[in-house]
Protein backbone atom coordinates (compact mmCIF):
# COMPACT_ATOMS: atom_id res chain seq x y z
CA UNK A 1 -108.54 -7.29 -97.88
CA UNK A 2 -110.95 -4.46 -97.68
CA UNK A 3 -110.46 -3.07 -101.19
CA UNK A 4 -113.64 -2.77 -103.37
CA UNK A 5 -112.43 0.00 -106.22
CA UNK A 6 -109.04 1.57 -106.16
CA UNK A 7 -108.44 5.10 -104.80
CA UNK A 8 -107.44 8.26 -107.81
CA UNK A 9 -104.07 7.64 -106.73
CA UNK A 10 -104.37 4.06 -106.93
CA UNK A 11 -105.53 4.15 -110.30
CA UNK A 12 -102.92 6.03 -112.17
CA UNK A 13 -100.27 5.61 -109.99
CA UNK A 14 -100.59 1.45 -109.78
CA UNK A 15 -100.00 1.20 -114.29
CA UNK A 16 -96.76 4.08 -114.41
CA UNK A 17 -95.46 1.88 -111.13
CA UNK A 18 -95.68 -1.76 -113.02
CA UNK A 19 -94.36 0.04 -116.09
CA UNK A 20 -90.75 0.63 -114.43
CA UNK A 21 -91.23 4.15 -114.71
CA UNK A 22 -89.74 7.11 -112.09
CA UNK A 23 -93.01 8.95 -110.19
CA UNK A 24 -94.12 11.90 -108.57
CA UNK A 25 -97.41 11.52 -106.77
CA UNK A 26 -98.74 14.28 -104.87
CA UNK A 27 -102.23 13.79 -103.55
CA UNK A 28 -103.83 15.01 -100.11
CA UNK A 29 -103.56 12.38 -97.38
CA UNK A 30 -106.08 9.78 -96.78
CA UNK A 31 -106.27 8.69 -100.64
CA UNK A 32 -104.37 5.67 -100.44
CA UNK A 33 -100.81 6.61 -101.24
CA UNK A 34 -99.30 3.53 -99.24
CA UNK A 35 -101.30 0.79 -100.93
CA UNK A 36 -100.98 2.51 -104.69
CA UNK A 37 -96.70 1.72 -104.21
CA UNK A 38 -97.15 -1.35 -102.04
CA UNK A 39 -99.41 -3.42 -104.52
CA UNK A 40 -97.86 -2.83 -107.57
CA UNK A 41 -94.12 -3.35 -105.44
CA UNK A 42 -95.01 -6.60 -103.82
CA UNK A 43 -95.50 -7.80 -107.63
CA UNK A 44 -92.28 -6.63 -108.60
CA UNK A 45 -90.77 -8.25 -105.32
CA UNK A 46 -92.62 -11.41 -106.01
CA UNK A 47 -90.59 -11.81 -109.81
CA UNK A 48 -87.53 -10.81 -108.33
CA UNK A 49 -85.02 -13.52 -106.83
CA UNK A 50 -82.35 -13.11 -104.36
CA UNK A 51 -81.79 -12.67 -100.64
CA UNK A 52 -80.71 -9.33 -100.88
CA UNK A 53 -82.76 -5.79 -100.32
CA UNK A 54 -84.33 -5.04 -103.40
CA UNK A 55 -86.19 -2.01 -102.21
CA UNK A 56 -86.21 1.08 -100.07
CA UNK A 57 -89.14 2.68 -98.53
CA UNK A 58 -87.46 6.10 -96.79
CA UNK A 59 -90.54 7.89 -94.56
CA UNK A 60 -90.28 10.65 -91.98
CA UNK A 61 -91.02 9.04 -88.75
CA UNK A 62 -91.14 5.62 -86.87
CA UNK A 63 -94.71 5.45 -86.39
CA UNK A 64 -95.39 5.32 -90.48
CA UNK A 65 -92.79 3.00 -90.78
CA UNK A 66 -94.63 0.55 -88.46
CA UNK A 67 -97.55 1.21 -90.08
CA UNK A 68 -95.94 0.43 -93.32
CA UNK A 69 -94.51 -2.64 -92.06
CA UNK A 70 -98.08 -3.76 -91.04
CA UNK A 71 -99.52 -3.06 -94.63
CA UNK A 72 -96.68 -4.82 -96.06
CA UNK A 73 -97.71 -7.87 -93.62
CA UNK A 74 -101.18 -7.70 -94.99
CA UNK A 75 -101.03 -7.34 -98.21
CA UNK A 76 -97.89 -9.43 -98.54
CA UNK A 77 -98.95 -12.43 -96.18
CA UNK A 78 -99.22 -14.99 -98.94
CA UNK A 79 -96.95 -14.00 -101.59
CA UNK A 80 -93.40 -14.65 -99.41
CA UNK A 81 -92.17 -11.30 -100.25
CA UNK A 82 -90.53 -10.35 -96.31
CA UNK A 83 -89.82 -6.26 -94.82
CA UNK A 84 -88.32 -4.88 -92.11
CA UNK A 85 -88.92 -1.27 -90.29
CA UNK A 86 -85.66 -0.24 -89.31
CA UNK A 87 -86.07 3.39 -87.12
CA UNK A 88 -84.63 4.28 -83.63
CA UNK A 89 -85.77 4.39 -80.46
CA UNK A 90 -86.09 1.06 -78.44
CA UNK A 91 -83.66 -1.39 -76.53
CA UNK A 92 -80.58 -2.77 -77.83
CA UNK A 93 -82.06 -5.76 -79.39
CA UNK A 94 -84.12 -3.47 -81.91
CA UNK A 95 -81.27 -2.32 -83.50
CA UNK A 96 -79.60 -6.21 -83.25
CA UNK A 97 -82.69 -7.28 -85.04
CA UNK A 98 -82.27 -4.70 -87.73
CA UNK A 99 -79.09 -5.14 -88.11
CA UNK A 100 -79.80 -8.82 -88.33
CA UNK A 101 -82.75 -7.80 -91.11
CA UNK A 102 -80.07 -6.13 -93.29
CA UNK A 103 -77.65 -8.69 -93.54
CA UNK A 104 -79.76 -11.61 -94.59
CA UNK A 105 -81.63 -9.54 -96.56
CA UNK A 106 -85.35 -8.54 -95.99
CA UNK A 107 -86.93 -8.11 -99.74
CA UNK A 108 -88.13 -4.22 -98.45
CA UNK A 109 -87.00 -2.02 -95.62
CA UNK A 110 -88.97 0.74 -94.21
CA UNK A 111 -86.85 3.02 -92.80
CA UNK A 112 -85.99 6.75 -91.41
CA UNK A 113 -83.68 8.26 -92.69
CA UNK A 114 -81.21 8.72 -89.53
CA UNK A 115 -81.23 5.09 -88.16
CA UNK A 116 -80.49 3.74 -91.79
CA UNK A 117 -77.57 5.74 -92.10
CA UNK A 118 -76.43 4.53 -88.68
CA UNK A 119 -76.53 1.18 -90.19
CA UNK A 120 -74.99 2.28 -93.57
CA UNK A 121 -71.91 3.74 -91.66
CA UNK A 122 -71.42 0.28 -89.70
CA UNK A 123 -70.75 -0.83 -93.18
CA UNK A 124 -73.06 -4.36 -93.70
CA UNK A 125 -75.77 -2.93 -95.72
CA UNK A 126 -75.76 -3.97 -99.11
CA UNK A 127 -77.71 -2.44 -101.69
CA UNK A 128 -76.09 -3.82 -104.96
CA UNK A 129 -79.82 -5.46 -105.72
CA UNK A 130 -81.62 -2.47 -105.09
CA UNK A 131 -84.22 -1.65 -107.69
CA UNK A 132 -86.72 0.61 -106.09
CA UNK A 133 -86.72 3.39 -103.83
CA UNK A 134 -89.60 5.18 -102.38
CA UNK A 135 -89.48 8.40 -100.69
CA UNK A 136 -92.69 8.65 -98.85
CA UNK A 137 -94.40 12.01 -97.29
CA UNK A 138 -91.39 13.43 -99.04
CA UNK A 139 -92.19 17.12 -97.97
CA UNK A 140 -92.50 16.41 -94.45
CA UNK A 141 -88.73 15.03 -94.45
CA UNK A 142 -87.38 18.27 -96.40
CA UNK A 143 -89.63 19.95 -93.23
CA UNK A 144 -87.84 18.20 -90.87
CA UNK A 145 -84.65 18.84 -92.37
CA UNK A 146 -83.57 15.37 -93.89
CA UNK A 147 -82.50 16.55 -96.99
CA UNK A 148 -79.02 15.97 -96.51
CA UNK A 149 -79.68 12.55 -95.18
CA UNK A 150 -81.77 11.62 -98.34
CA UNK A 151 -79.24 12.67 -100.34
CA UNK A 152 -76.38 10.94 -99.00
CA UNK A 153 -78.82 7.78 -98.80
CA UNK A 154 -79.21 7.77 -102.39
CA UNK A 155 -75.58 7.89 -103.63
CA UNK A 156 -75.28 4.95 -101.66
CA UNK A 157 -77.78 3.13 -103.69
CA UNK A 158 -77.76 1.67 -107.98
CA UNK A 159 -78.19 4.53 -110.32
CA UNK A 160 -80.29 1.89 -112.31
CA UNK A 161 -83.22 1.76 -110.48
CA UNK A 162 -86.78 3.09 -109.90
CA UNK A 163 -87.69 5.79 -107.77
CA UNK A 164 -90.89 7.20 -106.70
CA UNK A 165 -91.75 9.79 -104.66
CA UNK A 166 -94.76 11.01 -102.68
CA UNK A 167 -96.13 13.60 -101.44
CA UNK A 168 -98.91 15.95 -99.89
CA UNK A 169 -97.86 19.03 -101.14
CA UNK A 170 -95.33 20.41 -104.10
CA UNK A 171 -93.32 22.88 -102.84
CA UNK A 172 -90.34 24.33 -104.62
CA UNK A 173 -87.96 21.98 -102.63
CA UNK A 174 -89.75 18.69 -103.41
CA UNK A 175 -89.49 19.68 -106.93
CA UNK A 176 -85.61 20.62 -106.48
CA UNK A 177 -85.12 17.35 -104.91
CA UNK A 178 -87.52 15.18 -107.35
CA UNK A 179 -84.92 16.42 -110.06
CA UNK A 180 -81.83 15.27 -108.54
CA UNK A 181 -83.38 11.63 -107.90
CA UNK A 182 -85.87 10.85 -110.29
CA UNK A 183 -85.28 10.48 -114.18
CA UNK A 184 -87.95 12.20 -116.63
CA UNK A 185 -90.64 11.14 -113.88
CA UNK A 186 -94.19 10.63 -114.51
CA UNK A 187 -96.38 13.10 -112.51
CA UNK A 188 -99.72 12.39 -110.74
CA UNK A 189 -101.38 15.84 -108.98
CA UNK A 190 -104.62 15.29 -107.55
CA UNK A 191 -106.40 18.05 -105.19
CA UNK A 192 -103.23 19.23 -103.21
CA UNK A 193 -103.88 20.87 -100.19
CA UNK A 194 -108.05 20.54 -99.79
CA UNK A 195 -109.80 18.68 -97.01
CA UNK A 196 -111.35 15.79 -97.91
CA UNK A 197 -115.00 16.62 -98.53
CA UNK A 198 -116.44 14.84 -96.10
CA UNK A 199 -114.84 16.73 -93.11
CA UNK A 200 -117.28 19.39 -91.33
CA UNK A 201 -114.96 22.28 -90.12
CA UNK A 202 -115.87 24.32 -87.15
CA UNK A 203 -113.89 27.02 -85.63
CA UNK A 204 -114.07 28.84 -81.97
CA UNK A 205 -112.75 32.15 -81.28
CA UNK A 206 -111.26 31.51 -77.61
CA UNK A 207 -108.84 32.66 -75.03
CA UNK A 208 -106.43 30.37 -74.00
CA UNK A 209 -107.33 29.87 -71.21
CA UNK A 210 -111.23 29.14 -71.74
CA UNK A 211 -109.91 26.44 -74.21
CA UNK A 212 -109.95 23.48 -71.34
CA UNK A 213 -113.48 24.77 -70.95
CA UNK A 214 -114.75 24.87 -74.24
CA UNK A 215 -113.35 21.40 -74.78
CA UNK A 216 -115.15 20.02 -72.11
CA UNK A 217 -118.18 21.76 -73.91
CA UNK A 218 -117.58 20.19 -76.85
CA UNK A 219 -117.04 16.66 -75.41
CA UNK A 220 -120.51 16.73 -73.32
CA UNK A 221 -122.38 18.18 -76.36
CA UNK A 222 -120.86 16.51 -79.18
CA UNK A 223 -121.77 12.85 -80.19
CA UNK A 224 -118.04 12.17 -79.79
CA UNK A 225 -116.41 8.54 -80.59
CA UNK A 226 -112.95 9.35 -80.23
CA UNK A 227 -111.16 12.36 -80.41
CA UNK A 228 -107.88 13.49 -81.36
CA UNK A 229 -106.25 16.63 -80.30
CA UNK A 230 -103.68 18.29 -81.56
CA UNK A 231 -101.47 20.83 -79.52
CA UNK A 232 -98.49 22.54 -80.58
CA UNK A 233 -95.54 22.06 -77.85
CA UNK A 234 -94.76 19.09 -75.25
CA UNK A 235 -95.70 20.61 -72.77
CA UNK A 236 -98.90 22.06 -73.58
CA UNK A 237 -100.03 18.33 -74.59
CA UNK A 238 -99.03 16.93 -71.05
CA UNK A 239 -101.17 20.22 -69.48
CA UNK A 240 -104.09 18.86 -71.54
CA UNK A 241 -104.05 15.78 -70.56
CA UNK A 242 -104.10 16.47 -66.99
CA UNK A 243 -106.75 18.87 -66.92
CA UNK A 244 -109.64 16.15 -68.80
CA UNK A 245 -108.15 13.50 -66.58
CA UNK A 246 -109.02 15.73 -63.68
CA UNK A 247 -112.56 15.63 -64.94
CA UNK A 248 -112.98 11.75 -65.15
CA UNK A 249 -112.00 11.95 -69.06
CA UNK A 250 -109.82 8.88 -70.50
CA UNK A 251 -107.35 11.04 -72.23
CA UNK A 252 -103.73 9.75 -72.93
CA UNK A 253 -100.73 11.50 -74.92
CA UNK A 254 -97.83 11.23 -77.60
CA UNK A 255 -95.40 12.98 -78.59
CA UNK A 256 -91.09 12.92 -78.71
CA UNK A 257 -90.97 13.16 -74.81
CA UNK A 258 -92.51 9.83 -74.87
CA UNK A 259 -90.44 6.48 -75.43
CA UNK A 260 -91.00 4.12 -78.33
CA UNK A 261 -93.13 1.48 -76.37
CA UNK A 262 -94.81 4.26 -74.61
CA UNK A 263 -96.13 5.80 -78.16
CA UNK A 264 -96.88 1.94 -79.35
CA UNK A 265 -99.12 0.97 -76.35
CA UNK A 266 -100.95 4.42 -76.11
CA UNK A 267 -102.02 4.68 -79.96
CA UNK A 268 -102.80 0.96 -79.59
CA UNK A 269 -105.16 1.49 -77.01
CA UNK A 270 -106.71 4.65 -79.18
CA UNK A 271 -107.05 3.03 -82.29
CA UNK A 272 -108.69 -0.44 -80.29
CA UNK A 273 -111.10 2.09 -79.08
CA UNK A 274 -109.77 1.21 -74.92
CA UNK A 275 -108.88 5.14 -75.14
CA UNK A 276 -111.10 8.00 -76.28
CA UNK A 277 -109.04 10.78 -76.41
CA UNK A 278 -105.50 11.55 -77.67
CA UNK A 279 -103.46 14.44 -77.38
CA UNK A 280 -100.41 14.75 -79.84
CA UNK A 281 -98.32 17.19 -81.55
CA UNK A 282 -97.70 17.00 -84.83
CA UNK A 283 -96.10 13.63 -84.87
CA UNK A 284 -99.32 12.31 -85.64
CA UNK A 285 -100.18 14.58 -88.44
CA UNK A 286 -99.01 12.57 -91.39
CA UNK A 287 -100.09 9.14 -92.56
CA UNK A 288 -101.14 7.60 -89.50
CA UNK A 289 -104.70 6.24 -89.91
CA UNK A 290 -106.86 5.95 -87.41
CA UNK A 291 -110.04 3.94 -88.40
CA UNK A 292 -113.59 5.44 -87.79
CA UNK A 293 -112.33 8.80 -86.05
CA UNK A 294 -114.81 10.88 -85.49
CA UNK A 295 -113.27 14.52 -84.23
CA UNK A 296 -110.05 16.25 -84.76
CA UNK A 297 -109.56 19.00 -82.32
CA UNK A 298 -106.53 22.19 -83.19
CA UNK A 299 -106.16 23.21 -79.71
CA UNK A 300 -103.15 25.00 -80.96
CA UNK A 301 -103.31 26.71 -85.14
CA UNK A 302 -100.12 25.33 -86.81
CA UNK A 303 -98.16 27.70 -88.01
CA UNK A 304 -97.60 26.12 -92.09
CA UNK A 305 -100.92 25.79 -93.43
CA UNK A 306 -100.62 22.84 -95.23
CA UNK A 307 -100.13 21.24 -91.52
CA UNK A 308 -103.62 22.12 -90.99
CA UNK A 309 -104.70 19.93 -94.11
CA UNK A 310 -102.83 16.91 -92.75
CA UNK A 311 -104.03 17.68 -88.80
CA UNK A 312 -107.86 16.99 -89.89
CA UNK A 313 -107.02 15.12 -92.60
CA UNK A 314 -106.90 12.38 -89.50
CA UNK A 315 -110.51 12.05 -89.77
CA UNK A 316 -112.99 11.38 -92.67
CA UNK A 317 -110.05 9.27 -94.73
CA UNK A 318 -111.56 6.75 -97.55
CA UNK A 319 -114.83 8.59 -98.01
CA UNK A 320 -115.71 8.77 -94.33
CA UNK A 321 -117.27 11.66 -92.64
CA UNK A 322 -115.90 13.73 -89.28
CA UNK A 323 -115.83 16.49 -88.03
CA UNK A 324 -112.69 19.23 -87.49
CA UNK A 325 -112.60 21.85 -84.67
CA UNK A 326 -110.11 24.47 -84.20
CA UNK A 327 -109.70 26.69 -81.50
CA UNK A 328 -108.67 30.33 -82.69
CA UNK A 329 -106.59 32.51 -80.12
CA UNK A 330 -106.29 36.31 -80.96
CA UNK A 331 -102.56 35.55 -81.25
CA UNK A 332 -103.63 32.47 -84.38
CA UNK A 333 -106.32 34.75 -86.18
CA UNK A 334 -103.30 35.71 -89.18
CA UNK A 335 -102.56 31.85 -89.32
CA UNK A 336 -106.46 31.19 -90.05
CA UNK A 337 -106.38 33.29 -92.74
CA UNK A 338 -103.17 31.69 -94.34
CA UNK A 339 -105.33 28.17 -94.20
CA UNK A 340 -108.33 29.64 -95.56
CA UNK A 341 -106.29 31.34 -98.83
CA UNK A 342 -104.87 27.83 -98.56
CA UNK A 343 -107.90 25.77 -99.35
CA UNK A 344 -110.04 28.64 -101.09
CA UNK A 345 -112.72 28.58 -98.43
CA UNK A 346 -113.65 30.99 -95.54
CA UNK A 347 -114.00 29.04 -92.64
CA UNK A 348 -116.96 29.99 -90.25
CA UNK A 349 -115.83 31.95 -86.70
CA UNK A 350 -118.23 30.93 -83.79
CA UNK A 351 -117.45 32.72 -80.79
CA UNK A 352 -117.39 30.99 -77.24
CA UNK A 353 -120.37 29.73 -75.48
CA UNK A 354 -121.63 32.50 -73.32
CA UNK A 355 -121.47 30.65 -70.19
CA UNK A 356 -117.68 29.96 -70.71
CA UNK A 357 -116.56 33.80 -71.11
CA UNK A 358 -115.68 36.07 -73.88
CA UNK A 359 -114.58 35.49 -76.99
CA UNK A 360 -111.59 37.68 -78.57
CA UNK A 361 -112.70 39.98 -81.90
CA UNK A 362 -111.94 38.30 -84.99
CA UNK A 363 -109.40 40.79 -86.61
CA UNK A 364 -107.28 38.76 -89.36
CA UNK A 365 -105.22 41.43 -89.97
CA UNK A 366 -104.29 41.78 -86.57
CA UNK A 367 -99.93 40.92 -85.90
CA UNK A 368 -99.52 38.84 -82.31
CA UNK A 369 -98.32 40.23 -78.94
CA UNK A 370 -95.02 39.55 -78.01
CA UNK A 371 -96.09 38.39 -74.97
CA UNK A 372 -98.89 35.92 -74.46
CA UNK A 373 -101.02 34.61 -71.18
CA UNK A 374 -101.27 38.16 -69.99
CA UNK A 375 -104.29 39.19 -71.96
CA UNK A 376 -108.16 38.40 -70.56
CA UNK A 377 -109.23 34.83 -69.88
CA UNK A 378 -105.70 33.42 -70.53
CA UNK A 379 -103.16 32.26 -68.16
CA UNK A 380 -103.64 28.21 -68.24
CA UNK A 381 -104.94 25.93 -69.91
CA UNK A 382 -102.06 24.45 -72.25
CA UNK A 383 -102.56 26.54 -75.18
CA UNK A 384 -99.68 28.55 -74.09
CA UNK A 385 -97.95 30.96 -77.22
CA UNK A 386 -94.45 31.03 -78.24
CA UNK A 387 -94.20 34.71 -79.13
CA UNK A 388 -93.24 34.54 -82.57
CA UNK A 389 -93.43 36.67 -85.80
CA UNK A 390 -95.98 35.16 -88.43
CA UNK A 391 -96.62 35.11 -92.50
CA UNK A 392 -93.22 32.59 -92.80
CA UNK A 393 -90.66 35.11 -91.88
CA UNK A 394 -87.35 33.72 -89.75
CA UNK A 395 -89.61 34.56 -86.20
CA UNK A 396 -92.34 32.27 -87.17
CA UNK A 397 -90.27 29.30 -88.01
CA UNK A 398 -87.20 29.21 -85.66
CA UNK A 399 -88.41 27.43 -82.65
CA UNK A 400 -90.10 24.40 -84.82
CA UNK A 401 -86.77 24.00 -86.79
CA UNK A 402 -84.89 23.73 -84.04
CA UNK A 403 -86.88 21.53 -82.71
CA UNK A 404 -86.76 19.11 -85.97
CA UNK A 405 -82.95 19.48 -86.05
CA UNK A 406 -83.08 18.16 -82.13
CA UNK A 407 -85.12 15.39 -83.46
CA UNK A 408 -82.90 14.47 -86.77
CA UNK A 409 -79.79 14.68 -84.53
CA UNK A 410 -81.51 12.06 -82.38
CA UNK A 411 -82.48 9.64 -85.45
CA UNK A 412 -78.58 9.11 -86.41
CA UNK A 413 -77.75 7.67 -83.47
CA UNK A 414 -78.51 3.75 -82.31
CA UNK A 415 -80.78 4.74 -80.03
CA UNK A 416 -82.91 7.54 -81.37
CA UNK A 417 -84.92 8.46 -84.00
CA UNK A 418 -88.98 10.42 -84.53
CA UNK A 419 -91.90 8.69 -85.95
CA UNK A 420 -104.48 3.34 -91.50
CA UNK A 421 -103.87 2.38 -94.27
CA UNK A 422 -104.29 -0.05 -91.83
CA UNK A 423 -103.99 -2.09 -94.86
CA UNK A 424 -101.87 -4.63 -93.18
CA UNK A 425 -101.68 -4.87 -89.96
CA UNK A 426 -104.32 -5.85 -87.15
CA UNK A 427 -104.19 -3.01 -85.05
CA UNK A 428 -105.41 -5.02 -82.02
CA UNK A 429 -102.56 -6.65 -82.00
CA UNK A 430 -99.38 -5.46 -80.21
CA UNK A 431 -96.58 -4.52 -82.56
CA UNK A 432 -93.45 -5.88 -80.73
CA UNK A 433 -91.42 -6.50 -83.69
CA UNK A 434 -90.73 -9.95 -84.40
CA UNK A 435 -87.16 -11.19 -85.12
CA UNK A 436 -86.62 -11.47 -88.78
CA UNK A 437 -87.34 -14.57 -90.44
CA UNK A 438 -87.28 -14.86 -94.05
CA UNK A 439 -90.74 -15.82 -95.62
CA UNK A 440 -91.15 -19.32 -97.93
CA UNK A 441 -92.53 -18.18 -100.94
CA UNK A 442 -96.35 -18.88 -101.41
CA UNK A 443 -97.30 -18.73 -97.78
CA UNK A 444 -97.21 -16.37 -94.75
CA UNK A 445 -94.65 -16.79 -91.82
CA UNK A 446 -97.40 -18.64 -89.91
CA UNK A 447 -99.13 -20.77 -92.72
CA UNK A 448 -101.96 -21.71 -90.86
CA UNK A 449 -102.91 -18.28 -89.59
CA UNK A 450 -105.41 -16.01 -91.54
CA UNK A 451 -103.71 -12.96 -92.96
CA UNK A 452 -104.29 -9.49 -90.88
CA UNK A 453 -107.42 -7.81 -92.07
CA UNK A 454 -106.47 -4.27 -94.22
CA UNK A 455 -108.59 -1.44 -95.10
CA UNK A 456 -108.68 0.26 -98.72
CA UNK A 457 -107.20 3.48 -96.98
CA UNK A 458 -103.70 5.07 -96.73
């Protein structure tokens, strides 16, 4: 399967899990979260009879619950334990087959949290066997806003049961909510918030609008595999993408704009190497793995720091190396110094190539215009401000949470909903979800097919 010695989080997260007891995990990504609850679950599944759900994965976005799903076909491919990824987006037959999932009873749904409630209010789901729940990349659900979801989720759901709950980070408001679900939880806290050491992190000081130039810099100097790029708004993603495909580069994109089997078939193609470059917003920043990537690009600075973590954290997972670039406007210079008190290290400020144009000063102290793509060298090029306030005040944060209330309002309804350990899925493979069909215990759905390859990542 890949695995030759488990992962920290594997190691003391694996015993507590098998014990029956309630968890709090909180590593940095790329450590193997998803494999230290699967293993020790499909176990537990294995011993446990019935055709009714017996446990509840509840993650953030569609594209992790895939990815669950494909983990939980790996690793599970022998043992008869069955799952089900039940998120929106899609035709009317994905939510038929869910539906369909839920009544017979897959042993584990994956879910988000809007579509399941859909289901829940239809009034067929029963979780009267239910004896684990997971809440994975907890804090990027309480980002989003799902809070209120999660909670009405859970009173839906056996008091008697085990929870666990994982995260990147532990903010205030994971711990509030880890103490209304979880009972006298064990706790697992291992390097929050620090790149993984094997990521090299470069940063340019650039106008906006020399940052289509400077990329192209970087892709004709750089020994690059595959790149992924990471831009804050729609819009500016689409502008990217436009301008390398004008020079000959095979760039795609993803994000929310984009349907379901859109998102599929482009980070298909990436991860099967048929694409080079990808250009996202943030919907790829947590728990997607994408084997052997070699450069993550911040066209755009987040705004939270801990963003920045999971942005590069893309690259150099399970002991690899890679490399992490980040373009610095003069508007993003504050937000670079938020990232370095984050992870205790002064990052290194190279200023653009000389043949490109200027570079801004480097002032971190410096508050951001109003008004951006007015100043020198900026104009175009898809980096593109949003004028607001920054150190976390109201200005800073209002446009991204109402953008990930526009998203949660989509993910209650049939059709809508947001989002390697590659540990169970064969990512060459395309990931039309097949119809559910209840597993025979000791063999795979298709006994004489080999079970997909997995990697000993997250």
């Amino acid at each position: 399967m890949g695995f030759e010695n488990a992962t920290p989080i594997q190691e003391q997260a694996i015993p507590v899990i098998l014990e029956n007891k309630d968890l709090i995990g909180c590593a940095q990504t790329g450590t193997g979260k998803t494999a230290a609850f699967l293993i020790p679950l499909i176990q537990k599944l294995r011993n446990t009879p019935g055709n009714k759900i017996k446990a509840l994965v509840i993650v953030p976005t569609r594209e992790l619950a895939i990815q669950i799903d494909q983990a939980m076909d790996g690793l599970s491919y022998f043992t008869g334990v069955s799952s089900f990824p039940v998120y929106g987006g899609g035709q009317g037959d994905v939510f038929s087959d869910q539906k369909k999932a839920i009544i017979q009873g897959a042993d584990l749904l994956i879910a988000t949290p809007g579509r399941l409630l859909a289901h829940i209010k239809l009034g067929y789901v029963d979780f009267s066997s239910l004896n684990t729940l997971i809440l994975d990349e907890a804090d990027r659900m309480l980002d989003m806003g799902f809070f209120p979801d999660i909670k009405t989720i859970t009173e839906k759901l056996p008091e008697e049961r085990q929870s666990l709950m994982f995260s990147a980070t532990m903010a205030s408001e994971i711990r509030k909510l880890s103490n209304q679900i979880l009972k006298e939880p064990e706790q697992i806290n291992l390097a929050i918030a620090k790149p993984a050491e094997g990521i090299t992190q470069r940063c340019f000081l650039v106008y906006d609008g020399k940052k289509i130039a400077l990329l192209e810099h970087l892709l004709a100097e750089e020994e690059v595999q595959n790149m992924l790029i990471f831009a804050s708004r729609k819009t500016s993603v689409d502008t990217i993408v436009r301008s390398l495909q004008r020079k000959n580069y095979d760039a795609r994109s993803i994000h929310s704009g984009k349907s379901q089997d859109e998102r599929n078939e482009t980070l298909r193609a990436f991860r099967n190497g048929h694409v080079k470059i990808l250009v996202a917003t943030d919907i790829l920043s947590r728990g997607i793995d994408i084997e052997g990537l070699s450069h993550v690009v911040n066209y755009d600075i987040p705004d939270d720091a801990a963003d920045y973590v999971h942005r590069i954290g893309r690259t150099a997972r399970a002991d690899a190396t890679g490399m992490a670039i980040s373009f610095i406007n003069e508007d993003d210079q504050f937000k670079i110094s938020n990232i370095e008190a984050l992870i205790e290290k002064e990052l290194e400020k190279e200023k653009t190539p000389g043949s490109i144009g200027e570079s801004p000063e480097y002032d971190p102290n410096r508050r951001p215009s109003r008004g951006r793509g007015r100043g020198r060298g900026r104009g175009h090029g898809g980096g593109g401000g949003r004028g607001r306030s920054h150190g976390g005040g109201k200005g800073q944060r209002h446009q991204g949470n109402r953008n990930r209330n526009k998203d949660r309002n989509a993910s209650a309804k049939p059709g809508g909903d947001t989002q390697n350990n590659n540990q169970g899925g064969s990512s060459s493979n395309k990931k039309k979800k097949r119809p559910f069909r209840r597993k025979k215990k000791g063999g795979g759905s298709n006994g004489n097919a080999a079970p997909p390859s997995s990697q000993g990542k997250e």
